[in-house]
Protein backbone atom coordinates (compact mmCIF):
# COMPACT_ATOMS: atom_id res chain seq x y z
CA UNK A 1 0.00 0.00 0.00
CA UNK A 2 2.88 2.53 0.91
CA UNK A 3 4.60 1.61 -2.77
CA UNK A 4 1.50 2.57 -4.57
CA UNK A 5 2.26 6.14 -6.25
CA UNK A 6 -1.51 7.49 -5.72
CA UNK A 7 -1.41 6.85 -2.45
CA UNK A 8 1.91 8.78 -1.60
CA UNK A 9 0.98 11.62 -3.88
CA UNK A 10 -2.53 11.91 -1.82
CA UNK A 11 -0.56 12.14 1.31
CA UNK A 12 2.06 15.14 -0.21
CA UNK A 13 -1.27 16.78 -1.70
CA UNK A 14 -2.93 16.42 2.46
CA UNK A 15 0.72 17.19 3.47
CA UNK A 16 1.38 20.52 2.28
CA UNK A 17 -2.28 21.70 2.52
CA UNK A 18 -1.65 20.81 6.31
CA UNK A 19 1.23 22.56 6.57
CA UNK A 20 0.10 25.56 4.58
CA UNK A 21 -2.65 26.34 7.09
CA UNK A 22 -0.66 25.62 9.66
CA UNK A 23 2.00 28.41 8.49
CA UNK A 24 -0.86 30.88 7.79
CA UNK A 25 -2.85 30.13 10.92
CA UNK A 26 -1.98 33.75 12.14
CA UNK A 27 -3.66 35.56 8.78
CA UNK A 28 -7.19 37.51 9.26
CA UNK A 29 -9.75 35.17 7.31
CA UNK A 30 -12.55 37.67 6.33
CA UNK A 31 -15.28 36.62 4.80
CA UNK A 32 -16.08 36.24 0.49
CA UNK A 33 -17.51 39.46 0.79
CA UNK A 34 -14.52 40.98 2.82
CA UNK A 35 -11.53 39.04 1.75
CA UNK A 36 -8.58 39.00 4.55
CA UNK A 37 -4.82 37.94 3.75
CA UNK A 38 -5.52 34.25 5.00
CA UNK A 39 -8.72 33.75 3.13
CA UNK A 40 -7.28 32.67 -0.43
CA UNK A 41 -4.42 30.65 1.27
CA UNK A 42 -6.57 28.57 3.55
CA UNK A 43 -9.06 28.06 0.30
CA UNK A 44 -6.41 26.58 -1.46
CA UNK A 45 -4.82 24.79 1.19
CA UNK A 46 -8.65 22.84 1.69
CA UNK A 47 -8.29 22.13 -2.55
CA UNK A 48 -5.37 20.13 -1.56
CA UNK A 49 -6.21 18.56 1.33
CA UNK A 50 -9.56 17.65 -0.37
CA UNK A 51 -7.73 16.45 -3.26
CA UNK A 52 -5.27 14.58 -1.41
CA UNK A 53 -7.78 12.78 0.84
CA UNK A 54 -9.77 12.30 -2.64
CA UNK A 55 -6.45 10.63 -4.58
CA UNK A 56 -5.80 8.64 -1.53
CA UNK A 57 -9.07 6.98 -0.76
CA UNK A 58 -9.13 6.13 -4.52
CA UNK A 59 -5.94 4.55 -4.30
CA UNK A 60 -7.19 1.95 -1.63
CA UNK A 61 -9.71 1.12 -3.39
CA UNK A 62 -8.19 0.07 -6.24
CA UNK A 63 -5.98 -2.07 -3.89
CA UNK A 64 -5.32 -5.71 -5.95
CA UNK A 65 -7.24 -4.64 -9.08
CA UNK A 66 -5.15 -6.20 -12.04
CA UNK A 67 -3.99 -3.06 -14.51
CA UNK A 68 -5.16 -3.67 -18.41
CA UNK A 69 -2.71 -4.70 -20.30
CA UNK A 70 -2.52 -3.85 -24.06
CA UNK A 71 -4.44 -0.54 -23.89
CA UNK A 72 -2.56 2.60 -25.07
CA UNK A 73 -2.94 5.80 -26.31
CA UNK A 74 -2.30 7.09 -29.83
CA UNK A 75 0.53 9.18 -28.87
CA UNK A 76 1.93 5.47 -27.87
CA UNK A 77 1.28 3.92 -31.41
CA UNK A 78 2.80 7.41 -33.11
CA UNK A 79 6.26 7.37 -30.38
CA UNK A 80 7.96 3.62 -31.49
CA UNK A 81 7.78 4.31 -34.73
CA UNK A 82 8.49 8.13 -35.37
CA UNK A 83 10.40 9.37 -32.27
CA UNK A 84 9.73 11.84 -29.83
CA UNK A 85 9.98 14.61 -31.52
CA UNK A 86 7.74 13.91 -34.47
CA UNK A 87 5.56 11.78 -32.16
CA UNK A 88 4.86 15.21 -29.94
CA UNK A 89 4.65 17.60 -33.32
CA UNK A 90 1.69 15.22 -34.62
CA UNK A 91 -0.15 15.11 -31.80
CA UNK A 92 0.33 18.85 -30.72
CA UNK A 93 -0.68 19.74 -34.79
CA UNK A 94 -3.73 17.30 -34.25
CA UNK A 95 -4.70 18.50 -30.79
CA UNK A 96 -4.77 22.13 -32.43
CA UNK A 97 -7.55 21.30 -35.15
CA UNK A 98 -10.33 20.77 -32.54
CA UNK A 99 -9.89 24.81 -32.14
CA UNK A 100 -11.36 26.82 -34.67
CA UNK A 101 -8.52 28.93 -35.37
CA UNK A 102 -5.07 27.41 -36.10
CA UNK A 103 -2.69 29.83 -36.50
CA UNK A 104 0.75 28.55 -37.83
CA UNK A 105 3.67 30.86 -35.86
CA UNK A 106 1.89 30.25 -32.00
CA UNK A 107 1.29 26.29 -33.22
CA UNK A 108 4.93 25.90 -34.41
CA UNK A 109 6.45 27.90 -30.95
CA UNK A 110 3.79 25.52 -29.33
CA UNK A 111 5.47 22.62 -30.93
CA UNK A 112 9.10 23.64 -30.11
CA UNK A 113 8.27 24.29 -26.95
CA UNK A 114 6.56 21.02 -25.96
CA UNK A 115 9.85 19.20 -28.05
CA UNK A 116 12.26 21.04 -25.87
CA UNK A 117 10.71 20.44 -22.78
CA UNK A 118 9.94 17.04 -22.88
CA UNK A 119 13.28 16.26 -24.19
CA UNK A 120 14.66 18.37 -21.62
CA UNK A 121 12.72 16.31 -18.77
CA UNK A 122 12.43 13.00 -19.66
CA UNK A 123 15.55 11.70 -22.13
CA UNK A 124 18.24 14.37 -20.36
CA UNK A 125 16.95 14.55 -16.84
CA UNK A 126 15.31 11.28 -16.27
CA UNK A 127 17.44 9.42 -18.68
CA UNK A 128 14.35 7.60 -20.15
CA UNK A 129 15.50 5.85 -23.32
CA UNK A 130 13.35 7.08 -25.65
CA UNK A 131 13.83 6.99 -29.61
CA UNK A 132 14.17 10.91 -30.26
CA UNK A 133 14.00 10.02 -33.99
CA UNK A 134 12.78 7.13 -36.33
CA UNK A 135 14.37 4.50 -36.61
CA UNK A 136 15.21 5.03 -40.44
CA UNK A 137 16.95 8.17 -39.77
């Protein structure tokens, strides 16, 4: 139970909301109509703790239910064979034509920016071996 990832993200989540109104416990509240500086913090600190409590109790419950194997997403079926990078610029290209207006300059910095990043986090920080390009190239 302590292995299970949902589980230990629910506690952080309950965690830091804890600790958040614990650190602001001195702030004026108010009211919605009268905001003080303590009102906004402590709302967001219940979100998490809420959200935490929510994610954990979810995770129990799925306690010895057997994952599905075989089921993937298309960005899954588009990454083996293409790469990374053309895997994301697909899907970010497709992803933009449910919008009405697809402009090219913001979808291409869009593009590049997703690219970057997720190259950035997962193949130089994590060191996931991923295929950045087809296999062809």
């Amino acid at each position: 139970m302590l292995a299970n990832k949902d589980f230990l993200a629910g506690l952080m989540y309950m965690a830091f909301g804890l600790t958040g109104l614990w650190l602001g416990r001195s702030l004026e509240v108010g009211t919605a109509a009268a905001m003080g500086a303590g009102y906004f913090p402590r709302l967001v600190c219940g979100a998490l703790i809420a959200v935490g409590a929510t994610l954990a109790l979810i995770s129990l419950m799925r306690i010895g239910e057997v994952p599905e194997r075989g089921r993937c997403r298309p960005f899954t079926l588009l990454l083996r064979p293409l790469g990374l990078v053309l895997a994301l610029a697909i899907s970010t290209v497709l992803a933009r034509f449910a919008g009405r207006d697809i402009r090219p300059i913001p979808l291409l910095l869009l593009c590049l920016i997703l690219i970057v990043a997720n190259v950035g986090v997962f193949v130089i920080a994590l060191k996931i071996q991923i295929p950045l390009w087809p296999a062809a190239l």
